[in-house]
Protein backbone atom coordinates (compact mmCIF):
# COMPACT_ATOMS: atom_id res chain seq x y z
CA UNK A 1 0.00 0.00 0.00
CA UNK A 2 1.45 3.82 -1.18
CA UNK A 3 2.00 5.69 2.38
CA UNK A 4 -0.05 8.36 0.99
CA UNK A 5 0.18 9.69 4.58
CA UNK A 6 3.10 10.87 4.19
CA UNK A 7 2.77 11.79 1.06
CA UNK A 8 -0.07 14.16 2.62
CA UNK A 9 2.11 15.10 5.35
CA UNK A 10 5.09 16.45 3.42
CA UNK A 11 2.99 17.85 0.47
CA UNK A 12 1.15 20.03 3.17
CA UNK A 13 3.70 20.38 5.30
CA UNK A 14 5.40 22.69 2.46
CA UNK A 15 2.59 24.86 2.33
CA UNK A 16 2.08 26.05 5.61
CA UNK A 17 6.19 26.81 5.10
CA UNK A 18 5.10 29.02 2.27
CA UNK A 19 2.04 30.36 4.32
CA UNK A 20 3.62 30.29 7.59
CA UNK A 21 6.39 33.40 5.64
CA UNK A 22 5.16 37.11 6.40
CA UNK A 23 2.31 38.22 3.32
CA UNK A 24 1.90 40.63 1.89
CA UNK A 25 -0.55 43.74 3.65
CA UNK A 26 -4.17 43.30 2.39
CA UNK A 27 -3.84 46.25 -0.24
CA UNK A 28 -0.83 45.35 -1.97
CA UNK A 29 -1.16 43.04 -4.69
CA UNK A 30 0.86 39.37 -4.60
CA UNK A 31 1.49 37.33 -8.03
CA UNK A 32 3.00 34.12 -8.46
CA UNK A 33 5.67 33.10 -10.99
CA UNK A 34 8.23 30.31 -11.71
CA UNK A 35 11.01 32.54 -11.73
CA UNK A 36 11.61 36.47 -11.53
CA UNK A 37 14.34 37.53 -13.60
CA UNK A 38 15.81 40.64 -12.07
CA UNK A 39 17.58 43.44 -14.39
CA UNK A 40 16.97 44.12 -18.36
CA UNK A 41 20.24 44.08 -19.93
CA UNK A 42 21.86 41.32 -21.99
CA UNK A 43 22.01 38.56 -19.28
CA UNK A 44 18.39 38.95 -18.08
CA UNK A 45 16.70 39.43 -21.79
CA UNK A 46 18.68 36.00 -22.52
CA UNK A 47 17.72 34.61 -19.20
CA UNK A 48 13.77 35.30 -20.06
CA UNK A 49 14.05 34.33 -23.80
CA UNK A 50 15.25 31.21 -22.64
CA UNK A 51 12.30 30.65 -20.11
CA UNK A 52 10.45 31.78 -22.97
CA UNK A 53 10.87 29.42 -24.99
CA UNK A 54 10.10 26.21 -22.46
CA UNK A 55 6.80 28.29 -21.28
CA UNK A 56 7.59 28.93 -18.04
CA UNK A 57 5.87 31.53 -16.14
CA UNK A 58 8.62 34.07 -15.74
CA UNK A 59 8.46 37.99 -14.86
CA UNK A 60 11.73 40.32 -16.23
CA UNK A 61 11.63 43.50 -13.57
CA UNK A 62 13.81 46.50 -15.26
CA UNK A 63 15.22 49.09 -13.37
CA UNK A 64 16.47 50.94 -16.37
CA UNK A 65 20.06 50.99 -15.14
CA UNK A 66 22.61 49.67 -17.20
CA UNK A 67 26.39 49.53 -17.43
CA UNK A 68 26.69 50.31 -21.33
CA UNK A 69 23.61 53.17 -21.40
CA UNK A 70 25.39 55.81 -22.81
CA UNK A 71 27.94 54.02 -25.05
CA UNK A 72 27.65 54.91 -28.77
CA UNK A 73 27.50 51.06 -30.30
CA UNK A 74 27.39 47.49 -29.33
CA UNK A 75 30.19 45.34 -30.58
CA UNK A 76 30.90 42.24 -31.18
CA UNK A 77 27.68 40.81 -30.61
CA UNK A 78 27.34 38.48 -33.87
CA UNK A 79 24.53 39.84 -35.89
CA UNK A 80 23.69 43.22 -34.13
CA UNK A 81 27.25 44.46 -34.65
CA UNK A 82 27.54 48.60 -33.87
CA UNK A 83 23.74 48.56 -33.01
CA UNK A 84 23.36 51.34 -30.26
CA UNK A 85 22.21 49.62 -26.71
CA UNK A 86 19.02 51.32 -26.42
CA UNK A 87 18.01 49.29 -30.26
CA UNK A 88 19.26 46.20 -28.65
CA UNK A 89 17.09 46.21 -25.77
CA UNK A 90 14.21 47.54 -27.26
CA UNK A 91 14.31 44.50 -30.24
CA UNK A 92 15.15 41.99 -27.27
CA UNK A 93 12.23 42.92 -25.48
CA UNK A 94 10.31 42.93 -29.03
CA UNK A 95 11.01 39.50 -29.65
CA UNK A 96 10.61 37.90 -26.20
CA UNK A 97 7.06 39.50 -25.94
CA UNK A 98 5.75 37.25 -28.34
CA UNK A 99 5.91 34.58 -26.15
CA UNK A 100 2.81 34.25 -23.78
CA UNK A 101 4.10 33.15 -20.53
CA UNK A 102 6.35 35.79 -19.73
CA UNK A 103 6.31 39.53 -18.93
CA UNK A 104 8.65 42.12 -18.92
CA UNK A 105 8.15 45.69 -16.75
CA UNK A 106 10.02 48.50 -15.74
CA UNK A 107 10.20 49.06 -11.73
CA UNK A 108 13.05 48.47 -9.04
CA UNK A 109 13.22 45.36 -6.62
CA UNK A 110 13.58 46.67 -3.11
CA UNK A 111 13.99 43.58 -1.29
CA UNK A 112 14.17 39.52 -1.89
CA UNK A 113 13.59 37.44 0.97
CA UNK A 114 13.72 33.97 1.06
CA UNK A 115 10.90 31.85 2.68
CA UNK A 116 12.23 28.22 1.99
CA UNK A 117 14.29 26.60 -0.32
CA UNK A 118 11.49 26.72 -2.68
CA UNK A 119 10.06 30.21 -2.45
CA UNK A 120 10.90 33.71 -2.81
CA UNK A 121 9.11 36.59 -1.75
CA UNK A 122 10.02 39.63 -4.37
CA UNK A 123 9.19 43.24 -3.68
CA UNK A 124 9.44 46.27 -6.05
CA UNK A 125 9.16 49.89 -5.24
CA UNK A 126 5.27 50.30 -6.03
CA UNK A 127 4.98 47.82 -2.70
CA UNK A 128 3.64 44.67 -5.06
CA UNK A 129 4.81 41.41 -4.34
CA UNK A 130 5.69 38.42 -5.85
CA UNK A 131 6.53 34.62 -4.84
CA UNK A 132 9.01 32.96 -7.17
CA UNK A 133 10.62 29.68 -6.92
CA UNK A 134 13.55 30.88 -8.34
CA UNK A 135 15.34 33.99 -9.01
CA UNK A 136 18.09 35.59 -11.59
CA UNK A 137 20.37 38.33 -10.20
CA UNK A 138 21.25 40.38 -13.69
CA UNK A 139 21.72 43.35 -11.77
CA UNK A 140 25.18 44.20 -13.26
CA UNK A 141 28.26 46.52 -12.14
CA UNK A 142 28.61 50.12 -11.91
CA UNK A 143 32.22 51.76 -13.18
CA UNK A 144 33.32 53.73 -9.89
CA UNK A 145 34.95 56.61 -12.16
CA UNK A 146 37.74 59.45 -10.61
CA UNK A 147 36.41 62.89 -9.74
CA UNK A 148 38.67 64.29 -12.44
CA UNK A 149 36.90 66.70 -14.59
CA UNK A 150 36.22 65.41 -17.74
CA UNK A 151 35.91 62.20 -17.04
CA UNK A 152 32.22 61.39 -15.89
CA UNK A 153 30.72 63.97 -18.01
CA UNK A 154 32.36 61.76 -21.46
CA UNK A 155 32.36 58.03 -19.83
CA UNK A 156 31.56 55.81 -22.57
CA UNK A 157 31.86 58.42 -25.44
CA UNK A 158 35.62 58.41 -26.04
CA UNK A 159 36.70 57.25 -22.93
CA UNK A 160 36.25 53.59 -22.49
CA UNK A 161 37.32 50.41 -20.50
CA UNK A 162 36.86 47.63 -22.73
CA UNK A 163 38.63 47.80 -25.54
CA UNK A 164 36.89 44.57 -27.56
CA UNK A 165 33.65 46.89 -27.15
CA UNK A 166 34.78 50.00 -28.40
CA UNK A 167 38.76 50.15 -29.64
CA UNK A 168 38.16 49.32 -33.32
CA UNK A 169 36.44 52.27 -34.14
CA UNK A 170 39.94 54.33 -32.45
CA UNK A 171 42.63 52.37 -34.14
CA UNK A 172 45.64 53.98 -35.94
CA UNK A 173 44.56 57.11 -33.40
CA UNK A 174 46.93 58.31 -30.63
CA UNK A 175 45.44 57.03 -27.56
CA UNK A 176 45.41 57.93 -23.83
CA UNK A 177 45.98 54.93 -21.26
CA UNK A 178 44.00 56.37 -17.74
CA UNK A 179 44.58 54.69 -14.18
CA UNK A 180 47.18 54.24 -11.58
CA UNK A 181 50.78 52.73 -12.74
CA UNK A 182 50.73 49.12 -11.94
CA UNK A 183 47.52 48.93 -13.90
CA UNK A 184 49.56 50.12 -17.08
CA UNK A 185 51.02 47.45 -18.29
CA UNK A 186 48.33 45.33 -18.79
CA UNK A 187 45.89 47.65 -20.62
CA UNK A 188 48.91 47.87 -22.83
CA UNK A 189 49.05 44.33 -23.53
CA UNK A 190 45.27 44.93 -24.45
CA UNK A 191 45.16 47.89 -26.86
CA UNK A 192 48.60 47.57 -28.69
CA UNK A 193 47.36 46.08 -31.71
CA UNK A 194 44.98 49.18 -31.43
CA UNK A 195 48.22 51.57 -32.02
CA UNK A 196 51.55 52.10 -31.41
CA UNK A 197 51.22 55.75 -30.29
CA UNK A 198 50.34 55.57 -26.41
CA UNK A 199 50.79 58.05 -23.84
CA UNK A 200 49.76 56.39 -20.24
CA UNK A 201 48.42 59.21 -17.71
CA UNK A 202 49.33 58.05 -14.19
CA UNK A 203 48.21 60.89 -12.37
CA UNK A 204 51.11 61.19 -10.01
CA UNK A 205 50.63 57.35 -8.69
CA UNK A 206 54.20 56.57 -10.18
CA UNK A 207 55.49 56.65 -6.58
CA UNK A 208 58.97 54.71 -5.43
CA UNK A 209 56.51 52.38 -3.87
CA UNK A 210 54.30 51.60 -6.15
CA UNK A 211 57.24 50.68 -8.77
CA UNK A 212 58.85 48.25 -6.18
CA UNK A 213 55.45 46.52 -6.33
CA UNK A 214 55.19 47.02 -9.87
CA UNK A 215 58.60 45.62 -10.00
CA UNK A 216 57.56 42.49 -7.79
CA UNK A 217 54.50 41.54 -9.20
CA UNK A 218 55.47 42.64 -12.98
CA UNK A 219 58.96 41.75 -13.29
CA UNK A 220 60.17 43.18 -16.94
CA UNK A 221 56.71 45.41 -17.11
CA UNK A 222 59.61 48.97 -17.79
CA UNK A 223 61.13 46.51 -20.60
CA UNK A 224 57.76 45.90 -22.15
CA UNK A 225 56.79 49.64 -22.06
CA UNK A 226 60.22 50.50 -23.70
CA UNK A 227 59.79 48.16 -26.29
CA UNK A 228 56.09 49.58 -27.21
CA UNK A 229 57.16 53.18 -27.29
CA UNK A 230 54.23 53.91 -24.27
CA UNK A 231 55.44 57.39 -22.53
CA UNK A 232 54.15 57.62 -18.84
CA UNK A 233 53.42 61.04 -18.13
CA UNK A 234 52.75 60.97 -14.12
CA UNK A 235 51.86 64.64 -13.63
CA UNK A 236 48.35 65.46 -12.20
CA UNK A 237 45.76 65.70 -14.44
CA UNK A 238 43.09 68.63 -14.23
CA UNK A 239 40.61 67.99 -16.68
CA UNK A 240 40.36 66.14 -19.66
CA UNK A 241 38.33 68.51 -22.36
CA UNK A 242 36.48 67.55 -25.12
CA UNK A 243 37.33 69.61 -28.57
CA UNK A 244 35.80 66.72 -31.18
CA UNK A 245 32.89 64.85 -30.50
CA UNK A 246 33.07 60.84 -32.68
CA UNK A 247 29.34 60.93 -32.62
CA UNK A 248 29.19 63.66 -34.92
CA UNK A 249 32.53 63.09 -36.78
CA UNK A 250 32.83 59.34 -38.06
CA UNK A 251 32.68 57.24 -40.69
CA UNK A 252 30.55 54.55 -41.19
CA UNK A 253 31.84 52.67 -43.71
CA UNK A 254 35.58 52.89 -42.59
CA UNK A 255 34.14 52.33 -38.76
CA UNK A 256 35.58 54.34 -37.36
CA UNK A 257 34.65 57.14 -34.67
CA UNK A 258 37.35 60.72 -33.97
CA UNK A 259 36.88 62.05 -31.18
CA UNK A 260 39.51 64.57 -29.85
CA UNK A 261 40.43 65.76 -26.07
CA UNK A 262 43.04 68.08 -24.23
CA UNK A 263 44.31 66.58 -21.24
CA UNK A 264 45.28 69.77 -19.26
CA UNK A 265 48.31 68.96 -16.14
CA UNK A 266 48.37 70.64 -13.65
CA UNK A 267 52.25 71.69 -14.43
CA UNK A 268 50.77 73.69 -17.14
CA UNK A 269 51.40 70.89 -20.37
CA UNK A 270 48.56 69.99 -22.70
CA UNK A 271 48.60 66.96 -24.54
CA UNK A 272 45.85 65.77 -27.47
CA UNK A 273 44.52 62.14 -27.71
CA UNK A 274 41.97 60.72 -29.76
CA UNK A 275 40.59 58.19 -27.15
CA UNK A 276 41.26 56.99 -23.74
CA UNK A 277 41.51 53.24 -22.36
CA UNK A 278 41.18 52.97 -18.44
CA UNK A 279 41.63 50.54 -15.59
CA UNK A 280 39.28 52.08 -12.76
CA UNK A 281 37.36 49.85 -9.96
CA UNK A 282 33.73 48.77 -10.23
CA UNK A 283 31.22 47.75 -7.79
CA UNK A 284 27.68 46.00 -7.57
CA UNK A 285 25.27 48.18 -8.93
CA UNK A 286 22.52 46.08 -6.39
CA UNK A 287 22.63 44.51 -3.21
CA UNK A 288 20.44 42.14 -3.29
CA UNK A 289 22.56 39.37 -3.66
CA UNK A 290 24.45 40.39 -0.71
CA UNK A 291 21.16 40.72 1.20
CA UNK A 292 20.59 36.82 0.34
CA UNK A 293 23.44 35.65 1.40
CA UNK A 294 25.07 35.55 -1.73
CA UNK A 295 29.41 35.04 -1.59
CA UNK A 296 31.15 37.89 -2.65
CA UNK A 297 34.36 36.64 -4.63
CA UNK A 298 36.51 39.92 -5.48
CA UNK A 299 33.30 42.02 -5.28
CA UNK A 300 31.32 39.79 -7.50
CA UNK A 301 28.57 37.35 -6.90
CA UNK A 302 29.61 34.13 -6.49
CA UNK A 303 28.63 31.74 -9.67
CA UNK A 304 29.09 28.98 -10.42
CA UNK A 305 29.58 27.62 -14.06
CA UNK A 306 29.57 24.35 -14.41
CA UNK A 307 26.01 24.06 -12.88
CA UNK A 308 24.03 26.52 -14.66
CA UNK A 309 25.73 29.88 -12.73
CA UNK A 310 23.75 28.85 -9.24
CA UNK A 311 25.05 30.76 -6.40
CA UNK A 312 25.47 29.51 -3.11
CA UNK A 313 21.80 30.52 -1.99
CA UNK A 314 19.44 27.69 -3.47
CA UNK A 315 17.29 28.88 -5.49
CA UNK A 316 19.03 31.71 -6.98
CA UNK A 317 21.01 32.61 -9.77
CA UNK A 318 23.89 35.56 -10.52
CA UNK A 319 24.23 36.25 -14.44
CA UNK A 320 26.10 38.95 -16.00
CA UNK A 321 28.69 41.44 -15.28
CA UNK A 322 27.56 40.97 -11.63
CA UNK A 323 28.65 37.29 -11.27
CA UNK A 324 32.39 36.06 -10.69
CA UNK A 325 33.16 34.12 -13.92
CA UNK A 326 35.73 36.42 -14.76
CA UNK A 327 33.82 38.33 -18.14
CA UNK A 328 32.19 41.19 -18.75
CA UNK A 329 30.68 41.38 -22.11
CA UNK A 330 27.63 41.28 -24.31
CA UNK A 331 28.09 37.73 -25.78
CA UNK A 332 29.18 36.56 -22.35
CA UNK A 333 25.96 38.09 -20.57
CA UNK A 334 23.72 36.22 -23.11
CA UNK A 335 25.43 33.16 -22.43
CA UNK A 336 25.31 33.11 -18.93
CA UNK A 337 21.14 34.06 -19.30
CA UNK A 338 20.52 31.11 -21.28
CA UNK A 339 23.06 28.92 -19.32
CA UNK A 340 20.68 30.21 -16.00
CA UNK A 341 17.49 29.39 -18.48
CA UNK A 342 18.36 25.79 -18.54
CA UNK A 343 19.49 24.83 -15.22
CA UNK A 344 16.40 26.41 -13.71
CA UNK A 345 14.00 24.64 -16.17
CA UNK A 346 15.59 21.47 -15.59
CA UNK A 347 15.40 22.25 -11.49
CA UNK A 348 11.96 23.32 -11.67
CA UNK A 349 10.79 20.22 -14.15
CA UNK A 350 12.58 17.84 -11.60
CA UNK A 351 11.14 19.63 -8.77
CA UNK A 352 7.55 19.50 -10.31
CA UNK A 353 8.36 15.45 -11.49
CA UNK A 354 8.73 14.59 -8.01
CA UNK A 355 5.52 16.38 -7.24
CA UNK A 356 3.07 14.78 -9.44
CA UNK A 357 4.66 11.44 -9.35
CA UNK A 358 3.38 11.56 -5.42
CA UNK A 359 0.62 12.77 -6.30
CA UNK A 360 -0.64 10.71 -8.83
CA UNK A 361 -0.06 7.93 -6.64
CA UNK A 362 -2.47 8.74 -4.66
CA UNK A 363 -6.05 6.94 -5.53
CA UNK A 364 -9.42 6.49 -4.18
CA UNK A 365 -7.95 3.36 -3.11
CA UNK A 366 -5.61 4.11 -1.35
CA UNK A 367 -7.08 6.43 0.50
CA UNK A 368 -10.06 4.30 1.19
CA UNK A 369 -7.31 1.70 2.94
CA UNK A 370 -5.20 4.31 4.69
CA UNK A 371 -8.81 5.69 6.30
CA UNK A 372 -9.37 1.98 7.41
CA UNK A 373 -5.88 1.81 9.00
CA UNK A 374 -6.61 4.77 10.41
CA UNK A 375 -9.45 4.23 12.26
CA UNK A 376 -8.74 0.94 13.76
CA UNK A 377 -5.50 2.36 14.80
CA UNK A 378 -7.62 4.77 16.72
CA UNK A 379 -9.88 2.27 18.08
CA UNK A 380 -6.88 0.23 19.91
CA UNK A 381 -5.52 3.39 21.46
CA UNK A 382 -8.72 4.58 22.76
């Protein structure tokens, strides 16, 4: 005989864990949803396209944030090459609405709690709810840029930090290297092939100090600037100033973009690049992940790989420039979405296996028998 009993008992016993969790105040409004994909760019379009396309019951919240929101062009993204962000997005979203079981919305999630291993409760700023069984962090990195004038104000628009994104369109133009000196040599490593003509700015960081380390953890790293021609110029910069602007001034059918700055020292010297290249720190543009318990590994959320980028919080999932698998690019974002898409559909499809096999065991039967059992169990103890 099935020990539909205990099927009972555990099957109930996991609601009232789900019920048992603080709800929602009788005003607000509470929706239920496989999975809630959090953040619109790359990674969390992917993630929801791929949810998409299994039918799962999935809800995208945008906060309109995003790394890459004021760069001219995406690159490198096979078959949307030098499309601006905004396009991107906008045909993602396009193309995923199509599909019936999942929406998409702007808002800001405020706060994730977890009520068991198999439900989350989601809040956005409007005070509406949500349970999800699972969840996708896409909430992405924010560049934490120098106060140095100049800088914020052209972030993205002739200053960059990824060169695979946005050097092509600057080769064969003299080009500015920006951060402290023992980031130098390796974003000369990455935009040599770019040009030959490099000028690295250190802003007085090239300290006695800082070259011993240099010299410990770079052994040869003088040599290899020597033998590229880069000139370090370490006096203090104060402000970089636009005089060209690529967006108006470019070429589309040579690709290329020519922008033009001043870099005014403070000792008086002005120097003209094309284009800067910079090493600067970035942080979590969220922290929600944090708030979940989610590992931090060198500031990023803890992902792993091999097993569909799961964090170390069941249930949820890091995607993106956010998580710690070392990239931070388009192509890289999408994969890591879809990579998300399948682990969760094959969690939840397991999940929900396990569920209706017990259930469907159950028949009138058998619950006819286990009644019986019952009852003359309670007549010997009375």
């Amino acid at each position: 005989m099935i020990p539909v009993l205990a099927y009972l008992l555990a099957f109930f016993s996991a609601l009232s864990s789900i019920s048992a969790a603080p709800l929602p105040a009788q005003n607000q409004t509470i929706l239920n949803f496989d999975v809630i994909v959090v953040g619109g760019g790359p990674s969390g379009l992917s993630a929801l396209s791929g949810l998409a396309r299994v039918r799962r019951n999935a809800l995208l919240i945008d906060s309109g944030e995003y790394r890459n929101q004021w760069t001219r062009h995406a690159h490198d993204v096979i078959g949307s090459d030098g499309v601006t962000p905004a396009y991107f997005r906008a045909n993602a979203r396009q193309q995923i609405a199509e599909y019936p079981t999942v929406t998409m919305q702007n808002g800001t999630v405020t706060n994730i709690e977890q009520l068991n291993s198999t439900a989350f409760l989601v809040t956005d700023s409007s005070g509406i709810q949500y349970i999800s069984r699972k969840v996708i962090l896409g909430t992405g990195l924010q560049d934490i840029l120098p106060s140095t004038p100049g800088i914020s104000e052209n972030w993205a628009r002739g200053i960059y930090w990824c060169p695979w994104c946005d050097g092509y369109e600057h080769r064969d133009q003299p080009l500015g290297l920006l951060g402290s000196i023992e980031k130098i040599p390796g974003l000369v490593e990455e935009v040599r092939t770019l040009n030959t003509d490099l000028i690295a700015f250190v802003n007085g960081t090239m300290t006695a100090d800082r070259v011993s380390a240099l010299d410990s953890s770079t052994p040869g790293w003088e040599n290899l600037l020597t033998t590229y021609g880069v000139t370090i110029e370490n006096g203090t910069i104060g402000d970089i100033e636009r005089i060209q602007d690529g967006a108006v001034y470019n070429s589309q059918i040579e690709k290329a973009e020519y922008d033009k700055f001043l870099v005014h020292l403070d000792n008086g010297t002005t120097i003209e690049r094309a284009a800067f290249f910079t090493s600067f720190p970035s942080t979590q543009r969220s922290t929600l992940g944090q708030s979940l318990g989610v590992v931090l590994v060198e500031g990023k959320l803890l992902a792993n790989m091999t097993v569909g980028m799961r964090t170390n919080v069941d249930g949820v999932y890091a995607v993106g420039d956010a998580n710690s698998d070392g990239s931070t690019n388009i192509p890289h974002a999408m994969w890591s979405g879809k990579r998300s898409a399948v682990d969760i559909h094959l969690q939840l499809a397991e999940e929900d296996a396990v569920s209706a096999t017990a259930i469907a065991g159950i028949t009138k039967r058998d619950l006819e028998d286990e009644e019986t059992a019952l009852l003359r169990f309670m007549e010997l103890v009375q």
